[in-house]
Structures are given as structure tokens and as C-alpha cells.
N, C-alpha and C. Protein backbone atom coordinates (compact mmCIF):
# COMPACT_ATOMS: atom_id res chain seq x y z
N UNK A 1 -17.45 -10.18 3.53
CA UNK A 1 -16.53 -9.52 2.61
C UNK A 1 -17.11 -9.64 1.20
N UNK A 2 -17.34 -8.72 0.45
CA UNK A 2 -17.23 -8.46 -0.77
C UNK A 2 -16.54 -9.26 -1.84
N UNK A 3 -16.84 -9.48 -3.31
CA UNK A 3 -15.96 -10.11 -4.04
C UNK A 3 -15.17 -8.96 -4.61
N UNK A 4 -15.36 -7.81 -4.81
CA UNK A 4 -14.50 -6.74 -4.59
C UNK A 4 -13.49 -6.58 -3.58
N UNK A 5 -13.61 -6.57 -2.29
CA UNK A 5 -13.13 -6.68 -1.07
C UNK A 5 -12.01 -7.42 -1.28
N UNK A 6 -12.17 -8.91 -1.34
CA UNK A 6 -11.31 -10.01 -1.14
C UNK A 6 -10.68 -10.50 -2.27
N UNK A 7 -11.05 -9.55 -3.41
CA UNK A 7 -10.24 -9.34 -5.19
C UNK A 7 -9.17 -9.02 -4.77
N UNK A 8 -8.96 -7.39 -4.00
CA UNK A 8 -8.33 -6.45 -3.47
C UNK A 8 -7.25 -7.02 -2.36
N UNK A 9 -7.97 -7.11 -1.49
CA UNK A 9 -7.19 -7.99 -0.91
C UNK A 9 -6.07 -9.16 -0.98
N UNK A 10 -6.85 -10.34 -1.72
CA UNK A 10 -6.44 -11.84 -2.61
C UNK A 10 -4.87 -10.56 -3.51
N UNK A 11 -4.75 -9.71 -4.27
CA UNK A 11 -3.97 -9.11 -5.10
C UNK A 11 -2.93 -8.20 -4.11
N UNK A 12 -2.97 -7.87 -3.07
CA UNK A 12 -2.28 -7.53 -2.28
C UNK A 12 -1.19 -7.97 -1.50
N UNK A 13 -1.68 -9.52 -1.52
CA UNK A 13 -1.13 -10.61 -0.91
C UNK A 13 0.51 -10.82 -1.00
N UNK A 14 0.53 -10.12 -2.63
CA UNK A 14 1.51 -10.42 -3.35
C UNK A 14 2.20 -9.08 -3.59
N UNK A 15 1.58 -7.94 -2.92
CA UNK A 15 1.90 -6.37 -3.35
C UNK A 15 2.34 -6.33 -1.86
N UNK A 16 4.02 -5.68 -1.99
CA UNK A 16 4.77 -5.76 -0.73
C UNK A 16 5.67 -3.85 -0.44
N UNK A 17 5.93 -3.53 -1.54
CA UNK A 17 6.20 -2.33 -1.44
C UNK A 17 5.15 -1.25 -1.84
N UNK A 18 4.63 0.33 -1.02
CA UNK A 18 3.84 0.68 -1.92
C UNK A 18 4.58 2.08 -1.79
N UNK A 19 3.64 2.82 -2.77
CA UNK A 19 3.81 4.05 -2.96
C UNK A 19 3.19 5.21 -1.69
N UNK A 20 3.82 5.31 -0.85
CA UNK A 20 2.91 6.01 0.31
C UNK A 20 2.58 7.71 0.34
N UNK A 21 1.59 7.87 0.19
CA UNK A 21 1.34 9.43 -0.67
C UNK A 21 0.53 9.96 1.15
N UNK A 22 1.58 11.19 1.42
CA UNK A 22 1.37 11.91 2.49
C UNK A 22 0.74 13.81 1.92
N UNK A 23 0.24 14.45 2.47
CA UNK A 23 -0.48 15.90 2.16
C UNK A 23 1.06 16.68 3.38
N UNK A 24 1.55 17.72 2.62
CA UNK A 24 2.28 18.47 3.50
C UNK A 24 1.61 19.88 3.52
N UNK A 25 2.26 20.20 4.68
CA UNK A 25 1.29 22.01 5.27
C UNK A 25 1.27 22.72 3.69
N UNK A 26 1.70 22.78 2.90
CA UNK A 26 1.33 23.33 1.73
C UNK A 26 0.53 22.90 1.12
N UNK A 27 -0.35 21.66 1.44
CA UNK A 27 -0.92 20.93 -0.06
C UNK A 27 -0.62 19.91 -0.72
N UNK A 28 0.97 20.02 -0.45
CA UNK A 28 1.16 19.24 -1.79
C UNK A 28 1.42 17.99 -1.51
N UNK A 29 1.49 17.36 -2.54
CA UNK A 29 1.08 15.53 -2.65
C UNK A 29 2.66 14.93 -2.37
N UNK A 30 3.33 13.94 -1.33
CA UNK A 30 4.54 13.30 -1.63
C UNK A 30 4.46 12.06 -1.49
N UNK A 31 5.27 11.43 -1.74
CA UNK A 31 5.13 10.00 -1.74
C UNK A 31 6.19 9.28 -1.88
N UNK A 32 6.36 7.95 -1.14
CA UNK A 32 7.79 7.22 -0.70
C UNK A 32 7.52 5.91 -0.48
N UNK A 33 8.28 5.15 -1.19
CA UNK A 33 8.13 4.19 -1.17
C UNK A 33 8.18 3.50 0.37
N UNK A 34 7.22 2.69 1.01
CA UNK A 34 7.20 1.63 1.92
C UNK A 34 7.04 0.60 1.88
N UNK A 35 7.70 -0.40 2.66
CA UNK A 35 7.50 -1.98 2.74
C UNK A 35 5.90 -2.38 3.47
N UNK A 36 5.03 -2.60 3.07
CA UNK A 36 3.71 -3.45 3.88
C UNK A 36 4.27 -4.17 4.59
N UNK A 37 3.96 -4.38 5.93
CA UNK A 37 4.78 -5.31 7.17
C UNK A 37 3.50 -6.76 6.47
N UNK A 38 2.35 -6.14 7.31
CA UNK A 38 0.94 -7.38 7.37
C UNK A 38 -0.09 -6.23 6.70
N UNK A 39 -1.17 -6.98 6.31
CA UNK A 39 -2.70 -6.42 5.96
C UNK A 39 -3.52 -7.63 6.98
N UNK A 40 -4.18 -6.84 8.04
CA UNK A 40 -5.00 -7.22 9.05
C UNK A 40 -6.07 -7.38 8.38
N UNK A 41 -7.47 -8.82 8.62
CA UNK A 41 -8.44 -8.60 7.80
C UNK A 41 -9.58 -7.65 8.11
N UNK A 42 -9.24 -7.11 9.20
CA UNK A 42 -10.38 -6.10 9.34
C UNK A 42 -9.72 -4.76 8.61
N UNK A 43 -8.77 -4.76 7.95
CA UNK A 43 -8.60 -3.67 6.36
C UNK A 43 -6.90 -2.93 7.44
N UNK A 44 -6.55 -3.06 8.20
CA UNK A 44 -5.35 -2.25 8.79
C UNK A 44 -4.31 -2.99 8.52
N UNK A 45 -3.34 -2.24 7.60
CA UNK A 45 -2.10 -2.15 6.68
C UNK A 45 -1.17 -1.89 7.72
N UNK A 46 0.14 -2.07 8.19
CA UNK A 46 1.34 -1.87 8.85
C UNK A 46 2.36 -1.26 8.47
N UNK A 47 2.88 -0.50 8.47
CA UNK A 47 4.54 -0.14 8.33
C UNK A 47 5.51 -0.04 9.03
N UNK A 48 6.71 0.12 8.96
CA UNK A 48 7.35 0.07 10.27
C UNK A 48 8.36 1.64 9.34
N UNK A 49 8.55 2.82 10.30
CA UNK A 49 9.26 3.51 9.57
C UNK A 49 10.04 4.44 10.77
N UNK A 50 11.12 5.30 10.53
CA UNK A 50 11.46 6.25 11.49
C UNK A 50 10.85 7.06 11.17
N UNK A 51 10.93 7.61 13.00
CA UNK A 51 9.96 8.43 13.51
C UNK A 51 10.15 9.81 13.19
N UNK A 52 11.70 10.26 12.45
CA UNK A 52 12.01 11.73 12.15
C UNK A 52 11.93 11.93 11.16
N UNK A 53 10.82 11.64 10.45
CA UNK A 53 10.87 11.73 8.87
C UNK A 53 9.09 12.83 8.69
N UNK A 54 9.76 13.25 7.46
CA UNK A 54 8.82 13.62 6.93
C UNK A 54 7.21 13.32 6.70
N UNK A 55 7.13 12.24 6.06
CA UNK A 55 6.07 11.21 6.21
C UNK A 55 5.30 11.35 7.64
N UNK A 56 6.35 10.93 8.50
CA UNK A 56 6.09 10.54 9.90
C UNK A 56 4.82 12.41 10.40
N UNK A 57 5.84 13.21 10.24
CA UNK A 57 4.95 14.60 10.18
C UNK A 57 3.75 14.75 9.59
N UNK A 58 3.93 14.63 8.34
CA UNK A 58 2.41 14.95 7.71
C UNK A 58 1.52 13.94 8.02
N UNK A 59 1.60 12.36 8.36
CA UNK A 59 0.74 11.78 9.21
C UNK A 59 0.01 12.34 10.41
N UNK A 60 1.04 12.78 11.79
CA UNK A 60 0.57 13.16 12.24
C UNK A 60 -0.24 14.44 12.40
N UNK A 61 -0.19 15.28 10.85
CA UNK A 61 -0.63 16.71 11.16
C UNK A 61 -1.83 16.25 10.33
N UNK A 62 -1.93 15.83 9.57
CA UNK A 62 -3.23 15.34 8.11
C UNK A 62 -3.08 13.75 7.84
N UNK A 63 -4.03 13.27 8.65
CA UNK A 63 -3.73 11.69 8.72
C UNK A 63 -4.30 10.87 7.23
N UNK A 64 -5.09 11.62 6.74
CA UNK A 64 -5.70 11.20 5.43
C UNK A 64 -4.50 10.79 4.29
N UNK A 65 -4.64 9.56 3.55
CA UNK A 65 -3.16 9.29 2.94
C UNK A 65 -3.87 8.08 2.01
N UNK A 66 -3.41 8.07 1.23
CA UNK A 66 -3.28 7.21 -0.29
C UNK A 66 -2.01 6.47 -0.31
N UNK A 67 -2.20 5.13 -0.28
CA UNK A 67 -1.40 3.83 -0.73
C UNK A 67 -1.69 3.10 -2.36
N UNK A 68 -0.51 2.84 -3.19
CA UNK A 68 -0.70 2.86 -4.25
C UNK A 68 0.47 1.40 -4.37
N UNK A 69 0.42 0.54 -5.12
CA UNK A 69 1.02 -0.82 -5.06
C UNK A 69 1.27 -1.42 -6.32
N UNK A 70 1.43 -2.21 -7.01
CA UNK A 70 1.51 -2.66 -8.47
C UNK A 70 2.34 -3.90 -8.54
N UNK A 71 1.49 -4.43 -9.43
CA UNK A 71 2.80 -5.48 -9.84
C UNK A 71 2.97 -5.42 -11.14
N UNK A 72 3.47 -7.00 -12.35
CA UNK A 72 3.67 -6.74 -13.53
C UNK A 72 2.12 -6.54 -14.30
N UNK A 73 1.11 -7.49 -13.45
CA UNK A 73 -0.40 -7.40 -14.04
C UNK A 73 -0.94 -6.80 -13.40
N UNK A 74 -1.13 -5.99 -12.20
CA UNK A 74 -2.30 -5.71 -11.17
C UNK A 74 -1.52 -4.11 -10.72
N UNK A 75 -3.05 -3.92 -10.30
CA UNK A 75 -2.67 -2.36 -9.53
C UNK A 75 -3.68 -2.08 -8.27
N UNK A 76 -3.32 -1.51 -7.35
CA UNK A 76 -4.31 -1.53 -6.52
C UNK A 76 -3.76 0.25 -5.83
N UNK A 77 -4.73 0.62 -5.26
CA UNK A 77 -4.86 1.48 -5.08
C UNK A 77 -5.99 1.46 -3.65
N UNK A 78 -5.24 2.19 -2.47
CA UNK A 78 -6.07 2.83 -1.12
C UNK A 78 -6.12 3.87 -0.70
N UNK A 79 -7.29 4.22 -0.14
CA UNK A 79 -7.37 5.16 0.40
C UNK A 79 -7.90 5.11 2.31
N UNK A 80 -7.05 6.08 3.00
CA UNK A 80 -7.30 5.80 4.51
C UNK A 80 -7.34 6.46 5.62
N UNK A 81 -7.05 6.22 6.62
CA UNK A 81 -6.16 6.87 7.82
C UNK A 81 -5.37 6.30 8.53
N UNK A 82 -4.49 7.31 8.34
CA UNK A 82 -2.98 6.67 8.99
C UNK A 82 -3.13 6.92 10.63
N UNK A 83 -2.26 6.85 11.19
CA UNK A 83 -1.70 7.02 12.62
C UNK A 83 -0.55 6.61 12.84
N UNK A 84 0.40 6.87 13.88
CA UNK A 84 1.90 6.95 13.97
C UNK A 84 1.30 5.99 15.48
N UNK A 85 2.10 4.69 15.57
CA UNK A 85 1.47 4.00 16.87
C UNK A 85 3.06 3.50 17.06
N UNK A 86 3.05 3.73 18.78
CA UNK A 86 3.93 3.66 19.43
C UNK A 86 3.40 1.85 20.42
N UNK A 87 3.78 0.99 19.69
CA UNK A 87 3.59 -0.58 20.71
C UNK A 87 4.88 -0.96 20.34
N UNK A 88 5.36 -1.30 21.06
CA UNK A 88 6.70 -2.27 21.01
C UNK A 88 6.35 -3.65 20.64
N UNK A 89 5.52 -3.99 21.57
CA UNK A 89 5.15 -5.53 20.81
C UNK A 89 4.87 -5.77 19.56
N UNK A 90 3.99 -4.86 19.31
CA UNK A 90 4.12 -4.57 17.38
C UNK A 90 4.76 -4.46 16.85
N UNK A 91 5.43 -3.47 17.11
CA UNK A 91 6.74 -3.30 16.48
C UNK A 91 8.11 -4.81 16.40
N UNK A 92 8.43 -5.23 17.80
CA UNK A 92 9.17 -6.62 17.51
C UNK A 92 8.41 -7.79 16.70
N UNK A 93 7.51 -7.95 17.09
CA UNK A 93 6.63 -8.80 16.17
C UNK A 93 6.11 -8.73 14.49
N UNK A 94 6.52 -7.48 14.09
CA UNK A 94 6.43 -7.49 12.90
C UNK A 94 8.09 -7.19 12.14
N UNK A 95 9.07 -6.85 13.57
CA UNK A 95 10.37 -6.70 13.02
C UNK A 95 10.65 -7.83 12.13
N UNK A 96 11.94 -6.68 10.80
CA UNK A 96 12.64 -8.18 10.14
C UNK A 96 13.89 -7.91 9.33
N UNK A 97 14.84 -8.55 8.91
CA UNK A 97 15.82 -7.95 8.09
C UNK A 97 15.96 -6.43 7.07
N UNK A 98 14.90 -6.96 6.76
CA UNK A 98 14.29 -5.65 5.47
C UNK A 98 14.38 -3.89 6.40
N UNK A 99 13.37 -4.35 7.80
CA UNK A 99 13.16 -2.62 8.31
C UNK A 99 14.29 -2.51 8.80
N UNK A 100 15.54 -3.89 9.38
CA UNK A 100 16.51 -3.69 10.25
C UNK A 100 17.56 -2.94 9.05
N UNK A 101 17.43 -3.24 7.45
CA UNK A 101 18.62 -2.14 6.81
C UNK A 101 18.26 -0.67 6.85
N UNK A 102 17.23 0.12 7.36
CA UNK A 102 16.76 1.34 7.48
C UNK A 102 16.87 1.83 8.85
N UNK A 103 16.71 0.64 9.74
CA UNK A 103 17.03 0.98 10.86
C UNK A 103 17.51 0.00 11.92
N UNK A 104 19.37 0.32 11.75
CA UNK A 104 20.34 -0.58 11.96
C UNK A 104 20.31 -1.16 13.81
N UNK A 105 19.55 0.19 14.75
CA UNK A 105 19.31 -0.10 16.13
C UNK A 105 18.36 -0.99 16.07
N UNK A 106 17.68 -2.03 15.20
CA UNK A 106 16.35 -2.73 16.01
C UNK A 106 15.40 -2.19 16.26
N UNK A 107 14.46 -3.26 17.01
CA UNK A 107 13.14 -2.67 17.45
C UNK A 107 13.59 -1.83 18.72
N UNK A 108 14.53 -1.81 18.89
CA UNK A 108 14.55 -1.20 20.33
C UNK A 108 15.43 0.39 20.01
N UNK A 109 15.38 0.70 18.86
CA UNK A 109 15.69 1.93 18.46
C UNK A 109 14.64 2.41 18.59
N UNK A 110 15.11 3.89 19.66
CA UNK A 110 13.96 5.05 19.64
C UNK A 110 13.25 5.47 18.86
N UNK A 111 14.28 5.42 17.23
CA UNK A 111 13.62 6.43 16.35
C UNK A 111 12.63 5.24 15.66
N UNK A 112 12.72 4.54 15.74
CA UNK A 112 11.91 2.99 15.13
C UNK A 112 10.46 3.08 15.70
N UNK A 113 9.35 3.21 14.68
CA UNK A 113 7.87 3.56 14.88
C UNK A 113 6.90 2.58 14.05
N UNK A 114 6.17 2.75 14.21
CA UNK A 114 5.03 1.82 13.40
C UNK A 114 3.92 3.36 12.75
N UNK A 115 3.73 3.10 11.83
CA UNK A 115 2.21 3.23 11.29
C UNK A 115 1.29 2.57 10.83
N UNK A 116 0.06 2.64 11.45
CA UNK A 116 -0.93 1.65 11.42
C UNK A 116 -2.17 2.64 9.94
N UNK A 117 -2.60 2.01 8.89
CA UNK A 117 -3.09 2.85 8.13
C UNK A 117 -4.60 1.46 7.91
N UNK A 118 -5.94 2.59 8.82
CA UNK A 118 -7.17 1.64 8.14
C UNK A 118 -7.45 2.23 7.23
N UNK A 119 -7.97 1.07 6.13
CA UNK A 119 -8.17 1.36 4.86
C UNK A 119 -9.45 1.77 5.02
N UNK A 120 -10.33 2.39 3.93
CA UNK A 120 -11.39 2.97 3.64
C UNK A 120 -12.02 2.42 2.95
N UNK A 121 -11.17 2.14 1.94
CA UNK A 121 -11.92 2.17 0.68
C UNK A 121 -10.15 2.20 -0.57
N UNK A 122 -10.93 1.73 -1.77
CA UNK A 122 -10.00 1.00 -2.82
C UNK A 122 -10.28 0.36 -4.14
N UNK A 123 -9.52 0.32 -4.98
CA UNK A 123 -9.43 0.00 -6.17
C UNK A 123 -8.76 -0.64 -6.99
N UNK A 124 -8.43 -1.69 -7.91
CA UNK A 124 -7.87 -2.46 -8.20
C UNK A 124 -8.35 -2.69 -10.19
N UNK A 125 -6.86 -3.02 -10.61
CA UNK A 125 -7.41 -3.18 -12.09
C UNK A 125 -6.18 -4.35 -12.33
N UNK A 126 -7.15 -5.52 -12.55
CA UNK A 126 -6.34 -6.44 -12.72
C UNK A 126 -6.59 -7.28 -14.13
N UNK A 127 -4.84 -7.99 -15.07
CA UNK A 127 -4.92 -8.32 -16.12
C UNK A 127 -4.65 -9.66 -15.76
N UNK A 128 -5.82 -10.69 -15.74
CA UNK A 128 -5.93 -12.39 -15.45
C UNK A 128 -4.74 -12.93 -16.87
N UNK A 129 -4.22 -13.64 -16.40
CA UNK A 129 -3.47 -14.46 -17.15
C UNK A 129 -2.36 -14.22 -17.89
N UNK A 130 -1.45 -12.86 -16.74
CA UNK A 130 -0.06 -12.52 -16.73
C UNK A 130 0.55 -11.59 -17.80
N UNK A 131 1.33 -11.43 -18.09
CA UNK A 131 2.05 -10.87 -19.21
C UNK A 131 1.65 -11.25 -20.92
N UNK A 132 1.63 -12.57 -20.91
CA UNK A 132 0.96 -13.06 -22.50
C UNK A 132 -0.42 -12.17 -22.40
N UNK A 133 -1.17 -12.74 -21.51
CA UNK A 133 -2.49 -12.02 -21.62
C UNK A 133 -2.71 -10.84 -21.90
N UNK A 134 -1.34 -9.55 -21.36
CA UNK A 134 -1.97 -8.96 -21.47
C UNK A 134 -1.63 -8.06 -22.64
N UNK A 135 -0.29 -8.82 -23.28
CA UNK A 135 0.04 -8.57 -24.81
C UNK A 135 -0.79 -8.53 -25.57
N UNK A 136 -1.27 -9.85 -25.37
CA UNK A 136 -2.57 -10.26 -26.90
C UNK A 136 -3.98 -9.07 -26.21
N UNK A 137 -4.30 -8.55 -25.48
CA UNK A 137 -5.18 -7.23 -25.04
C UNK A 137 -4.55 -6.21 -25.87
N UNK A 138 -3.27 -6.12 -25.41
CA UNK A 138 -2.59 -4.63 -26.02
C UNK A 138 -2.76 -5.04 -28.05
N UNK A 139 -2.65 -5.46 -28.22
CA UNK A 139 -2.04 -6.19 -29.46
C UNK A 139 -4.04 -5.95 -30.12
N UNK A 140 -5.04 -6.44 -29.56
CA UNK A 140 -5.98 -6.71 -29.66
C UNK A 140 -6.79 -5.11 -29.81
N UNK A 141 -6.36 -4.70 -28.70
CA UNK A 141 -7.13 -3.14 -28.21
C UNK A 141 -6.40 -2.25 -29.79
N UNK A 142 -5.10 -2.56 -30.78
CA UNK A 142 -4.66 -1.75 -31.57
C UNK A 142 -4.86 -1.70 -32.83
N UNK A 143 -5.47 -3.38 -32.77
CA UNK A 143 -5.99 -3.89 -33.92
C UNK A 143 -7.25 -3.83 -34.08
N UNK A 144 -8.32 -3.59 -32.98
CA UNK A 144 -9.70 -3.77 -33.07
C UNK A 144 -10.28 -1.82 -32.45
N UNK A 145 -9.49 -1.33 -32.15
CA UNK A 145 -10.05 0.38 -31.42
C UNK A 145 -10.83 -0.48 -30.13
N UNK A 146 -10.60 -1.61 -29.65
CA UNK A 146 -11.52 -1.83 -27.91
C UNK A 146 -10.68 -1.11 -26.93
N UNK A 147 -11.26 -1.56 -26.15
CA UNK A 147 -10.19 -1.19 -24.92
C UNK A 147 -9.83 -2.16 -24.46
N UNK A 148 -8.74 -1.85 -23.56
CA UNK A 148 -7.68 -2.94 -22.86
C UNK A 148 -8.49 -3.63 -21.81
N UNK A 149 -8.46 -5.16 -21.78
CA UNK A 149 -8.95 -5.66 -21.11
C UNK A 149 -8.55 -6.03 -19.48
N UNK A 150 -9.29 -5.41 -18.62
CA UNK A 150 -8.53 -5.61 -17.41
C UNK A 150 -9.66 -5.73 -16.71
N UNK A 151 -9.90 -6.26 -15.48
CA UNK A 151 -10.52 -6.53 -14.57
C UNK A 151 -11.00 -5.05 -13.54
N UNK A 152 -11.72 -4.64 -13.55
CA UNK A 152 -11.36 -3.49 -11.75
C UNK A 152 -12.92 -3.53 -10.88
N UNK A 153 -12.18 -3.12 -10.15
CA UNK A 153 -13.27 -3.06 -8.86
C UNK A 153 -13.12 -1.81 -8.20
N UNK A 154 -14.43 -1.01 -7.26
CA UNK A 154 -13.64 -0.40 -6.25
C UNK A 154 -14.58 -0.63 -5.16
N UNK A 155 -14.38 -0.48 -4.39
CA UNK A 155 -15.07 -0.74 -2.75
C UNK A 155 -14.46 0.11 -1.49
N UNK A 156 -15.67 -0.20 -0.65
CA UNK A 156 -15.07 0.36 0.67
C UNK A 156 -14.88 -0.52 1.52
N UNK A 157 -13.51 -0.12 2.43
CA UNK A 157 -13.57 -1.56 3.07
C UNK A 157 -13.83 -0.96 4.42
């Protein structure tokens, strides 16, 4: 693994909802927020979502899809392929309170699906040493014309 790689990763750890950006038969770009179940280390991201959704469609018609994440210092950004995977064992095993308020039947609800998304490849811009840090940057970048100091990487994973 990369020190890019495991930057990305290591910052993810802590990135639990993302922005899930699907292509619909027109083109156009949408995106919805999802819960990350696990990040597998061979780069495969989890979701758990129903199966009659929108999302769920443009996966299966254009599997290509962008995951986007953030916190108060960090940003990360993927790119991948999705798939709509039907395991039950996966699915109970990654069940939990959180997917059970979206979907009140359990794992054993029909409409209850997994998507499995391997990553590709990714990017990350991170500000070391929290919120102060990254004041005295902003504060710094207005007083001096630099630029904002942030960390980034991008890689393929």
C-alpha cells in the first residue's frame, strides 16, 4: 500500500456518511447521501440500501459512480464500480440500527440490498492539526496571498 493509499484510507476511517453520485439515462449527475457499512482493505466500500430506488437503477444500468465524504478538516473523494449484490450473509452481518431506520423489515426485508463499490482510484485534501490549524492557514493565506495549506494526495487503489 501506498502512503497515499493508506492517507486515504487512515482518513476514511472516520468518514461514515458519503455523498453517493449515480449517472441517470440522461446524463445527469445525482447524488444521496449513504451510510459506509465497512471499507474492505482490498479498496471495496459497502452500503446497505433499498432495492427500489433510484440509485439502486442507475447502478445497475451505468455502474461507474463517485463517492465523496468530508469531515470538519479532511475531504476525500472516490472513484469506482458499483454493483447491486444480493448475499444475505452480508447483508445480516453488516446489519445495524442506523440501516434498520430506512428499513424497518430487517435484513430479511426483500427490498433490503447491499452495494458493493471497488474503488479505483481517489483523492484526499487534508488540514493536520484540526480547526485552529486551519484558521491560522486561512488567516495566513489572507495576510500573505499563499495558498491554503492542506495536505492532498491522489492514487489508484
Amino acid at each position: 500500500m501506498t502512503d497515499d493509499q493508506a492517507k486515504l484510507v487512515e482518513l476514511m476511517n472516520d468518514m461514515y456518511v458519503a455523498m453517493f453520485t449515480t449517472t441517470s439515462a440522461d446524463g445527469t449527475l445525482r447524488s444521496v447521501p449513504m451510510a459506509r457499512q465497512e471499507v474492505e482493505p482490498s479498496a471495496e466500500l459497502w452500503f446497505i440500501t433499498a432495492r427500489d430506488t433510484e440509485h439502486v437503477r442507475d447502478v445497475q444500468a451505468r455502474p461507474h459512480v463517485g463517492l465523496t465524504f468530508s469531515s470538519r478538516d479532511a475531504w476525500v473523494s472516490i472513484n469506482g464500480t458499483a454493483e447491486v449484490v444480493d448475499d444475505k450473509a452480508k447483508l445480516e452481518e453488516l446489519w445495524n440500527t442506523f440501516a434498520e431506520a430506512w428499513l424497518p423489515g430487517g435484513p430479511d426485508d426483500p427490498n433490503a440490498t447491499l452495494i458493493r463499490v471497488d474503488a479505483a482510484g481517489g483523492e484526499y485534501w487534508d488540514s493536520p492539526g484540526g480547526k485552529v490549524a486551519s484558521m491560522i492557514s486561512f488567516v495566513k493565506t489572507k495576510l500573505t496571498g499563499d495558498t491554503y495549506d492542506t495536505e492532498h494526495g491522489s492514487t489508484s487503489l
